[in-house]
Protein backbone atom coordinates (compact mmCIF):
# COMPACT_ATOMS: atom_id res chain seq x y z
CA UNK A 1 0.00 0.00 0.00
CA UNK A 2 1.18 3.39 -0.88
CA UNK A 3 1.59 6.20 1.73
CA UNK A 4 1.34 9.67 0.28
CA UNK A 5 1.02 12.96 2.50
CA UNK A 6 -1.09 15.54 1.48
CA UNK A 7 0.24 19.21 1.98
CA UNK A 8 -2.49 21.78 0.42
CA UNK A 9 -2.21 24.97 0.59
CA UNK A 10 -3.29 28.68 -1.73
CA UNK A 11 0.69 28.42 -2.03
CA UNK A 12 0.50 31.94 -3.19
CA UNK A 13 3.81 31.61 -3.26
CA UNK A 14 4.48 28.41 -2.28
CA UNK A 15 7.85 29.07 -0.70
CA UNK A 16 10.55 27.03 1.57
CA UNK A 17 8.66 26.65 5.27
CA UNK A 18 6.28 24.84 2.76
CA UNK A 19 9.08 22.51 1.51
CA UNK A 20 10.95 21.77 4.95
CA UNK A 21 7.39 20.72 6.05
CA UNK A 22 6.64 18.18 2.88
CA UNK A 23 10.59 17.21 3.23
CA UNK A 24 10.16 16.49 7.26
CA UNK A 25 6.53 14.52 6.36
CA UNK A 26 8.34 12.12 4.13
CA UNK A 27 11.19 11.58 6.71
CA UNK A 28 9.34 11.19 9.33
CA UNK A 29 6.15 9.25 8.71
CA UNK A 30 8.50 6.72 5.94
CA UNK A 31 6.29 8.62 3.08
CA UNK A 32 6.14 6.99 -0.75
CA UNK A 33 5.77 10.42 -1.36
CA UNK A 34 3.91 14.24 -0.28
CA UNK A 35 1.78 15.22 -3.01
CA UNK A 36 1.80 19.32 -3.19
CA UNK A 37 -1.94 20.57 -3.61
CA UNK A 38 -2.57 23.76 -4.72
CA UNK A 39 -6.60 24.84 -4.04
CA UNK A 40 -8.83 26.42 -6.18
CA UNK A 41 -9.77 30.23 -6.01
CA UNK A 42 -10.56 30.48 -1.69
CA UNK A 43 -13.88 32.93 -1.53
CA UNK A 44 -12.66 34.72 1.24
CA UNK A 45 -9.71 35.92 -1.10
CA UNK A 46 -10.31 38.57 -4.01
CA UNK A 47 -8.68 38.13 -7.08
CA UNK A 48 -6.22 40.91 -6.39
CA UNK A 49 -4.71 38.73 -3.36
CA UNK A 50 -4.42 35.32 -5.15
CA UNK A 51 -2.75 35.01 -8.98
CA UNK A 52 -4.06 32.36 -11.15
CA UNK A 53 -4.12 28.75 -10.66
CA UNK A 54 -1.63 28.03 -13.54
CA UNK A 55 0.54 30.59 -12.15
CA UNK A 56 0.95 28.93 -8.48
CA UNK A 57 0.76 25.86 -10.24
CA UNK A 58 3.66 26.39 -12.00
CA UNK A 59 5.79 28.25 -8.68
CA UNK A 60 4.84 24.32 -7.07
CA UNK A 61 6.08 22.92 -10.16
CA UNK A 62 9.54 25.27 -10.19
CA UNK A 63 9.78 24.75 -6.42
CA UNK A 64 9.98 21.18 -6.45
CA UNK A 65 11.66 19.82 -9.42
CA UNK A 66 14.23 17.38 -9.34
CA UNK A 67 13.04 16.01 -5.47
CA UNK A 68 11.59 12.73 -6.98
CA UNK A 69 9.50 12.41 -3.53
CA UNK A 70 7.66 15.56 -3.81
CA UNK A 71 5.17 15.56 -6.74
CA UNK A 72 2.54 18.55 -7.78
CA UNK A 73 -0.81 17.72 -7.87
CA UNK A 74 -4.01 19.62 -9.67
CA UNK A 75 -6.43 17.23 -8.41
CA UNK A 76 -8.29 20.20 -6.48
CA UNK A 77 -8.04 22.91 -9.83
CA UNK A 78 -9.40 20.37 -12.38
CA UNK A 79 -12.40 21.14 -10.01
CA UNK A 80 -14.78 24.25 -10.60
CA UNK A 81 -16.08 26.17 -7.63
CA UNK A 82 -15.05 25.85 -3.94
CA UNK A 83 -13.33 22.67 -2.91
CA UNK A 84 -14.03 21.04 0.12
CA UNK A 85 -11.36 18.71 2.14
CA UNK A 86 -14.28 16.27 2.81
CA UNK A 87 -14.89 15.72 -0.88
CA UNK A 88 -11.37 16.13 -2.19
CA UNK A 89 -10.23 12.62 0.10
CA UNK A 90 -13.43 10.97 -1.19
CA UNK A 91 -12.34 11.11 -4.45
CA UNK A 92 -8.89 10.58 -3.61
CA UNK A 93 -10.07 7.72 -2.29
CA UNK A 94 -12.49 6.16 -4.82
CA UNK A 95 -9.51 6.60 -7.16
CA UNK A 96 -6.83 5.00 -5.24
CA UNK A 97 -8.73 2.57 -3.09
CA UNK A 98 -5.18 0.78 -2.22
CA UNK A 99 -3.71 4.55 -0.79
CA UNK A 100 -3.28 5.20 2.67
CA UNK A 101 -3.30 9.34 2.79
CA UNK A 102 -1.65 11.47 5.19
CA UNK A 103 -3.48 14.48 5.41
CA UNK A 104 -1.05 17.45 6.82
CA UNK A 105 -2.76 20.56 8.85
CA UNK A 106 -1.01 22.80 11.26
CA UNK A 107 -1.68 23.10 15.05
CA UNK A 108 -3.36 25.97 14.61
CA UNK A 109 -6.19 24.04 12.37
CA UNK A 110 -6.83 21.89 15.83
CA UNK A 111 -8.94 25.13 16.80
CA UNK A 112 -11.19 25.05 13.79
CA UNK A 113 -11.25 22.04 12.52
CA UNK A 114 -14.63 20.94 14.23
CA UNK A 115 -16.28 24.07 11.60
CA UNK A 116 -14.69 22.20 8.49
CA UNK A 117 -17.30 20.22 6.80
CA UNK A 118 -18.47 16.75 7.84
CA UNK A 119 -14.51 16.59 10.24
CA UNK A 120 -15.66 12.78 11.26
CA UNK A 121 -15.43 11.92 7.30
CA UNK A 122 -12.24 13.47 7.05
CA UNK A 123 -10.16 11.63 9.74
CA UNK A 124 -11.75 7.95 8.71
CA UNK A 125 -10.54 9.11 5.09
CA UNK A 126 -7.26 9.99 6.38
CA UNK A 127 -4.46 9.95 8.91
CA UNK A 128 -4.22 13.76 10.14
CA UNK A 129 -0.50 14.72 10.60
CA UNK A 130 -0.41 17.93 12.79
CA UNK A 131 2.55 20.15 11.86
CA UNK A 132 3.66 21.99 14.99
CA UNK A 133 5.50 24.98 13.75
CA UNK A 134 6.07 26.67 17.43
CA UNK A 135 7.37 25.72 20.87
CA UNK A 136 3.73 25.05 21.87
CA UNK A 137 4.30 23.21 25.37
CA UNK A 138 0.47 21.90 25.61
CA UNK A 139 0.61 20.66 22.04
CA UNK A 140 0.79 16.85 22.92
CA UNK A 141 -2.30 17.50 25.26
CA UNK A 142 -3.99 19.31 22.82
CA UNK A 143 -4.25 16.56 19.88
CA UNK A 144 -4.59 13.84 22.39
CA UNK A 145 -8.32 16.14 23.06
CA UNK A 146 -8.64 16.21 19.37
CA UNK A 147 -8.13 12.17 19.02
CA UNK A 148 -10.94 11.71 21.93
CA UNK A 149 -13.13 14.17 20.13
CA UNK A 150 -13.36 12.94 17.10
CA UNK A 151 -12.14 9.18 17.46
CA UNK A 152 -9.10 9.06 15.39
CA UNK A 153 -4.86 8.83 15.67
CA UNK A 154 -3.98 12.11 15.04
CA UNK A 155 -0.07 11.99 14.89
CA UNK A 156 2.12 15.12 15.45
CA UNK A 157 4.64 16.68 12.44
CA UNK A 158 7.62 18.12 14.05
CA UNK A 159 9.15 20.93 11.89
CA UNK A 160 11.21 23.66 12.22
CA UNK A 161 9.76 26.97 13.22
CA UNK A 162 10.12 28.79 10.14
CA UNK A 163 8.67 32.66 10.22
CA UNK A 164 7.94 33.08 6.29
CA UNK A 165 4.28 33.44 5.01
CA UNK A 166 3.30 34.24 1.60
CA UNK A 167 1.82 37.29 2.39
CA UNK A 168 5.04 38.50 3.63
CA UNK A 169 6.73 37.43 0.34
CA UNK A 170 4.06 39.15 -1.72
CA UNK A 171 4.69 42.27 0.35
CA UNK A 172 8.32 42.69 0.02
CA UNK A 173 7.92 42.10 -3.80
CA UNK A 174 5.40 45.04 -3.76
CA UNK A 175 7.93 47.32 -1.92
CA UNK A 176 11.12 46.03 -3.31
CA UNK A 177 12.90 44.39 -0.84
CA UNK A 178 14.65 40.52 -1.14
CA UNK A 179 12.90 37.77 -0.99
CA UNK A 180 15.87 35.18 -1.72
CA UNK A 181 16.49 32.38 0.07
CA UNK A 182 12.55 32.62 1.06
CA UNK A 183 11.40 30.76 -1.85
CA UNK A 184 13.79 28.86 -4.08
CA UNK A 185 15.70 30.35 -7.04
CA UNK A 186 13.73 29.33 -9.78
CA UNK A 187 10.56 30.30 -8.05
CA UNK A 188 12.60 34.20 -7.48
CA UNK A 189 12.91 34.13 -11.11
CA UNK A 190 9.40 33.45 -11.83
CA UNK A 191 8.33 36.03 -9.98
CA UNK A 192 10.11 39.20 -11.06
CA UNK A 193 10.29 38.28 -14.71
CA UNK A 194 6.13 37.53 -14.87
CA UNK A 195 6.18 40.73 -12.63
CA UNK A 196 4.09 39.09 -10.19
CA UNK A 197 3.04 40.82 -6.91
CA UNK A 198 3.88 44.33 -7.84
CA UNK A 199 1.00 46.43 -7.31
């Protein structure tokens, strides 16, 4: 049976606190491989804040080529309208009936995820690997709450604290400043020469 982690994301940029987390799923959890998911068109986000699908599709594409156990996938954008997790692993499921799918969310999803829809289908579809991304002492406690709650094995990520956010990328490119060595090289490129981010 395969095992294949699920990191999804805007990724709007995707940059490299997105890639240590993938990398750290794999090593940890003895991945086949962590399949990069960019979503569809979030309604809470106007078009000015995300660029196109194809466009982050092909920063994911940029970011990871060359790691053969990272692979992009456009399962979500080959979908119209908004995307639920719920139905996305469904799918997933009915396609690859033989997959076991490791479905990464960080601590600070624990909060919220009871408001996500139909949260009991999501952790019998798949494993929930909780990406801790802080010193968070109570952290243990508070997915062992989340495995009573809602029945399941819940298994915490550990990852390096990595302060980098897209938003923070997509601001420095609007004023100017560096963003190197915040996503990778190729993704840098991408950016300034489709002039991305600079309004």
């Amino acid at each position: 049976m395969d095992r294949i982690g699920i990191l999804g994301g805007t990724f709007n940029p995707i940059h490299i606190g997105h890639l240590i987390l993938a990398e750290n799923a794999y090593e940890q959890y003895s991945l086949d491989k962590v399949w990069i998911m960019p979503s569809g068109m979030p309604p809470h986000k106007s078009d000015l804040d995300v660029v196109s699908a194809e466009v982050r599709s092909a920063m994911v594409k940029l970011s990871i080529a060359g790691n053969r156990h990272l692979k992009y996938s456009g399962f979500e954008l080959e979908r119209s309208g908004y995307i639920y997790t719920v139905e996305t692993l469904k799918l997933l499921k009915d396609k690859y009936p033989d997959t076991e799918f490791n479905f990464i969310i960080g601590e600070d999803s624990l909060d919220t995820f009871d408001k996500w829809r139909m949260p009991e289908e999501i952790v019998k579809l798949a494993k929930i690997l909780v990406a801790v991304r802080s010193n968070e002492q109570n952290i243990t406690e508070k997915v062992n709450k989340f495995n009573d709650f809602f029945k399941c094995d819940a298994k915490i990520l550990n990852t390096p604290f990595i302060d980098i956010s897209s938003n923070n990328i997509r601001k420095r490119v609007a004023e100017g400043k560096s963003i190197k060595y915040m996503v990778t090289a190729d993704v840098e490129r991408y950016i300034y020469n489709n002039g991305l981010y600079q309004y």
